[in-house]
N, C-alpha and C. Protein backbone atom coordinates (compact mmCIF):
# COMPACT_ATOMS: atom_id res chain seq x y z
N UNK A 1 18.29 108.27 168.62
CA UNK A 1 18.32 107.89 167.22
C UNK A 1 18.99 108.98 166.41
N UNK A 2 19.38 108.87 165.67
CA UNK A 2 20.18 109.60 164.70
C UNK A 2 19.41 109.84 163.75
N UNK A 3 19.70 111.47 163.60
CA UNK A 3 18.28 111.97 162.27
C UNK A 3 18.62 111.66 160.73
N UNK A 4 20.14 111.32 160.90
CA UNK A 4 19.71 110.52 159.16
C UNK A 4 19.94 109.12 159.32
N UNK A 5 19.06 108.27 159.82
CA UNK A 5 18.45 107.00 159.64
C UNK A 5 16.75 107.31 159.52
N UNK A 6 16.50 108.74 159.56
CA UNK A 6 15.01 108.94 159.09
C UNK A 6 15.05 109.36 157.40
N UNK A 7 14.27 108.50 156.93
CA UNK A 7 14.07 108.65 155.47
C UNK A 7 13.33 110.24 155.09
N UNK A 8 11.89 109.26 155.83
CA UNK A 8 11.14 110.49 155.56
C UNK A 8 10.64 111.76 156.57
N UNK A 9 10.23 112.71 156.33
CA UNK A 9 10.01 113.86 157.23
C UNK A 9 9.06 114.84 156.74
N UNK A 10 7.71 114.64 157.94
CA UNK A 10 7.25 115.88 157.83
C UNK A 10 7.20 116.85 159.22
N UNK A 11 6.69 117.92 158.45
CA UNK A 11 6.77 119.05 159.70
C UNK A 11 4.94 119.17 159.90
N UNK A 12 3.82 118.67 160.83
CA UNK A 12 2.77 119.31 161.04
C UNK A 12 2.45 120.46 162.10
N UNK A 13 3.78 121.36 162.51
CA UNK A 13 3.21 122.33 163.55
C UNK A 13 1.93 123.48 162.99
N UNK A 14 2.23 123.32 162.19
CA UNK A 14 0.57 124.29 161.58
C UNK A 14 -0.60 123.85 161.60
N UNK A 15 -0.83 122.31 162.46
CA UNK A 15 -1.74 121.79 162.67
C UNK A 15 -2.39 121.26 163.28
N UNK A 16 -3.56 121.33 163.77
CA UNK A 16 -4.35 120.54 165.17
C UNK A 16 -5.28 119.36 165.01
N UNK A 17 -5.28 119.25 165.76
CA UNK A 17 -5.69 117.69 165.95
C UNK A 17 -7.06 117.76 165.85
N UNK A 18 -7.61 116.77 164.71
CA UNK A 18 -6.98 115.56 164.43
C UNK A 18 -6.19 115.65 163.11
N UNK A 19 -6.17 116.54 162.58
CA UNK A 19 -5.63 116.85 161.07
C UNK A 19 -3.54 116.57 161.30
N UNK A 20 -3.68 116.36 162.88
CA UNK A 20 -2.18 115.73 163.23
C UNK A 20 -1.98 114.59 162.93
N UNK A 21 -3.01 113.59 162.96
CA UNK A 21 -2.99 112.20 163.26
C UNK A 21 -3.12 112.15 161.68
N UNK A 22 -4.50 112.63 161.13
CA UNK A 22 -4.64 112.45 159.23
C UNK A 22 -3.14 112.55 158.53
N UNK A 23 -2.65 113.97 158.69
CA UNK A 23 -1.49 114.14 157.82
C UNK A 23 -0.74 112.66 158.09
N UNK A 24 -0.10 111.96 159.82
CA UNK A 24 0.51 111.23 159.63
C UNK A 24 0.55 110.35 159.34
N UNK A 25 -0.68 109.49 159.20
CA UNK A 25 -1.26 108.39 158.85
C UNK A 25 -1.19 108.34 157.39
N UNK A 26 -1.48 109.46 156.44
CA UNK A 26 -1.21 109.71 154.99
C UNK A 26 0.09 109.20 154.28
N UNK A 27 1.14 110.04 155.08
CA UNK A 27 2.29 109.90 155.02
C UNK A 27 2.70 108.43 155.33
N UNK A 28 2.98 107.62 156.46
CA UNK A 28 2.91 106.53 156.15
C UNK A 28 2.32 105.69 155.99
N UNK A 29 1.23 105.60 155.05
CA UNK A 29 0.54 104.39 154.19
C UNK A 29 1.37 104.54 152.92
N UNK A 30 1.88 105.78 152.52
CA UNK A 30 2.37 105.77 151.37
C UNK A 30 3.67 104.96 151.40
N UNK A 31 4.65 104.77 152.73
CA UNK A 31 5.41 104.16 153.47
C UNK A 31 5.98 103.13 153.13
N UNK A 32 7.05 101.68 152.84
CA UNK A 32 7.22 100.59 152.98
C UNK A 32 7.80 100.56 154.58
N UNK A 33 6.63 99.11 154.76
CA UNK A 33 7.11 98.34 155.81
C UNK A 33 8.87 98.71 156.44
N UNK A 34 9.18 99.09 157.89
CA UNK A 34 10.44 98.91 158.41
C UNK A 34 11.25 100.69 158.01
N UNK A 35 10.42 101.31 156.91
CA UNK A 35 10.70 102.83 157.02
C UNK A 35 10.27 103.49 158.28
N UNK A 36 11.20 104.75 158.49
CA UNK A 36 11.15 105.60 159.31
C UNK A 36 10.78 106.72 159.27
N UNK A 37 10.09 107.05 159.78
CA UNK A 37 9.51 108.89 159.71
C UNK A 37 9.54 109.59 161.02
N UNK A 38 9.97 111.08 160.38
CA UNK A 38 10.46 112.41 161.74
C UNK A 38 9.15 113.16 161.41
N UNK A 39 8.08 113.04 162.55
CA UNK A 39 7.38 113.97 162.50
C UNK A 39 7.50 115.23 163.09
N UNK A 40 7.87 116.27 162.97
CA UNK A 40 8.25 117.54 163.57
C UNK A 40 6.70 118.05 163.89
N UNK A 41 6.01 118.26 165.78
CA UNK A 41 5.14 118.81 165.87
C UNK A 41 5.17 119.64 167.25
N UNK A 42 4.22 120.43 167.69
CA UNK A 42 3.63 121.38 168.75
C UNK A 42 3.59 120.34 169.86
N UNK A 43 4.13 120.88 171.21
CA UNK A 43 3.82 120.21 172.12
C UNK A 43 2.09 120.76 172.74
N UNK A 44 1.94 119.92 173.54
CA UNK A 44 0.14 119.74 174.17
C UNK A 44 -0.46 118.76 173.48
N UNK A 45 -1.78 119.01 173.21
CA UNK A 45 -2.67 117.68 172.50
C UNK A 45 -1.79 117.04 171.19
N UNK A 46 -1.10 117.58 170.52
CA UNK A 46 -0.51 116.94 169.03
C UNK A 46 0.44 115.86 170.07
N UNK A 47 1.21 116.22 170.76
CA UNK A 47 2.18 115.55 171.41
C UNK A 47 1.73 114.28 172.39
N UNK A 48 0.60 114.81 172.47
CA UNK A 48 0.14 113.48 173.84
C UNK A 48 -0.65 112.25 172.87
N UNK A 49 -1.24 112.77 171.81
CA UNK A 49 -2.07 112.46 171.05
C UNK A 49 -1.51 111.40 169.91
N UNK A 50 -0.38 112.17 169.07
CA UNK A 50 -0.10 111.43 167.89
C UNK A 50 0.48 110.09 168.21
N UNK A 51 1.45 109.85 169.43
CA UNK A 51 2.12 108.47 169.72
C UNK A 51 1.43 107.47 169.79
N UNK A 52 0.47 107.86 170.69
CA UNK A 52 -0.66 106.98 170.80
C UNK A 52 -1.38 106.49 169.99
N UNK A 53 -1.96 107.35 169.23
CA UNK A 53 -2.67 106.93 167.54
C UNK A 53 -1.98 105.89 166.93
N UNK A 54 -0.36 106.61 166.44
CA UNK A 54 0.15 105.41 165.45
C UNK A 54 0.61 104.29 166.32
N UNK A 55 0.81 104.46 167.78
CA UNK A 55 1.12 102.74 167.95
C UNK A 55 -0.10 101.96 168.01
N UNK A 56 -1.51 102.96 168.04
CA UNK A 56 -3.23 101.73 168.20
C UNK A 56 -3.00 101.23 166.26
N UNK A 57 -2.37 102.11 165.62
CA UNK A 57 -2.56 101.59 164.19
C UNK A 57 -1.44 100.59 163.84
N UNK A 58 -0.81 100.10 164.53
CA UNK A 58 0.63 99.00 164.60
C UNK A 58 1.71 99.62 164.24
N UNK A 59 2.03 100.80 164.60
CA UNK A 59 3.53 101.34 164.00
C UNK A 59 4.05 101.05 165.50
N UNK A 60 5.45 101.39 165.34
CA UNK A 60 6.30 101.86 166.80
C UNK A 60 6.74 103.04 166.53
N UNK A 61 6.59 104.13 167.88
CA UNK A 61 7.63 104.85 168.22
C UNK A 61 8.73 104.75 168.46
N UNK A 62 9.68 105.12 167.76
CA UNK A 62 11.05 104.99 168.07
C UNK A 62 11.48 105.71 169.51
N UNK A 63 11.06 106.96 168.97
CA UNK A 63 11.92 107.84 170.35
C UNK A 63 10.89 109.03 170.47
N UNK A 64 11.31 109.85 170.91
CA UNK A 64 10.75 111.60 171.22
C UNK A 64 11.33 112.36 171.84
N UNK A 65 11.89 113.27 170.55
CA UNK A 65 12.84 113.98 171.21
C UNK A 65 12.14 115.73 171.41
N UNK A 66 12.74 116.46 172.16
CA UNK A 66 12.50 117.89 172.15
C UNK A 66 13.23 118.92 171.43
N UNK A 67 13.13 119.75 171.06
CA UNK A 67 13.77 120.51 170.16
C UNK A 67 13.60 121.52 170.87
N UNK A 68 13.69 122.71 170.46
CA UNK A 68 13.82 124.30 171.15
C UNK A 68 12.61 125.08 171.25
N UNK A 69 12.05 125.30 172.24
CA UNK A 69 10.48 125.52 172.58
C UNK A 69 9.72 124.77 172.46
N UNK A 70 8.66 124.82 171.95
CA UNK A 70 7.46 124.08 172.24
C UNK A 70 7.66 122.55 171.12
N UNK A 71 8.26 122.63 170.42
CA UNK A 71 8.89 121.32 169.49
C UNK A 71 9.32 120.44 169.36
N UNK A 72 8.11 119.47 168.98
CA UNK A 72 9.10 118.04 169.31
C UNK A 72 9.03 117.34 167.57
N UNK A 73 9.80 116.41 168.06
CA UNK A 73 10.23 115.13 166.60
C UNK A 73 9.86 113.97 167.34
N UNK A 74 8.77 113.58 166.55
CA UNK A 74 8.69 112.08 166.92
C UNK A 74 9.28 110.65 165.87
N UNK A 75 9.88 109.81 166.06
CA UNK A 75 10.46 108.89 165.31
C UNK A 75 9.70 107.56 165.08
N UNK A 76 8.64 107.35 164.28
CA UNK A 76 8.11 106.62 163.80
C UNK A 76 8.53 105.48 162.87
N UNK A 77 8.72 103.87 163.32
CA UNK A 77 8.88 102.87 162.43
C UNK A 77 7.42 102.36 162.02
N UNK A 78 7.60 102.57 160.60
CA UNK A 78 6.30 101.94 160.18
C UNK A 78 5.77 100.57 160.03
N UNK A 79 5.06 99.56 160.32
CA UNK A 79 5.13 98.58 160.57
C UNK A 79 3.97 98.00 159.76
């Protein structure tokens, strides 16, 4: 996916879980339907954890990509 077809973007690496899943869930409720969000987070529990969350809450993952060390972007369609 291409990073500017993501609207919105946050960064939670300063944060552990579950305060991974809160921030993202925040972020898109505020959301319209069919928007996209780059969550920039820590790989381990944030990483295994957050995909899973927002697809039990009806979003899709788009993709998951890795970035340079421990960092990933996850691509969230909000649904």
């Amino acid at each position: 996916m291409d990073d500017t077809q993501s609207k919105e973007k946050i960064d939670i690496t300063g944060y552990i879980c579950p305060m991974t899943f809160v921030k993202t869930k925040l972020k898109l409720e505020r959301m319209e339907r069919g928007e996209v969000l780059e969550v920039r987070l820590c790989e381990g529990e944030p990483l295994s954890n957050l995909p899973r969350s927002v697809e039990q809450e009806g979003h899709k993952v788009l993709a998951i990509v890795q970035e340079e060390g421990r960092y990933h972007k996850v691509i969230i369609e909000r649904c």
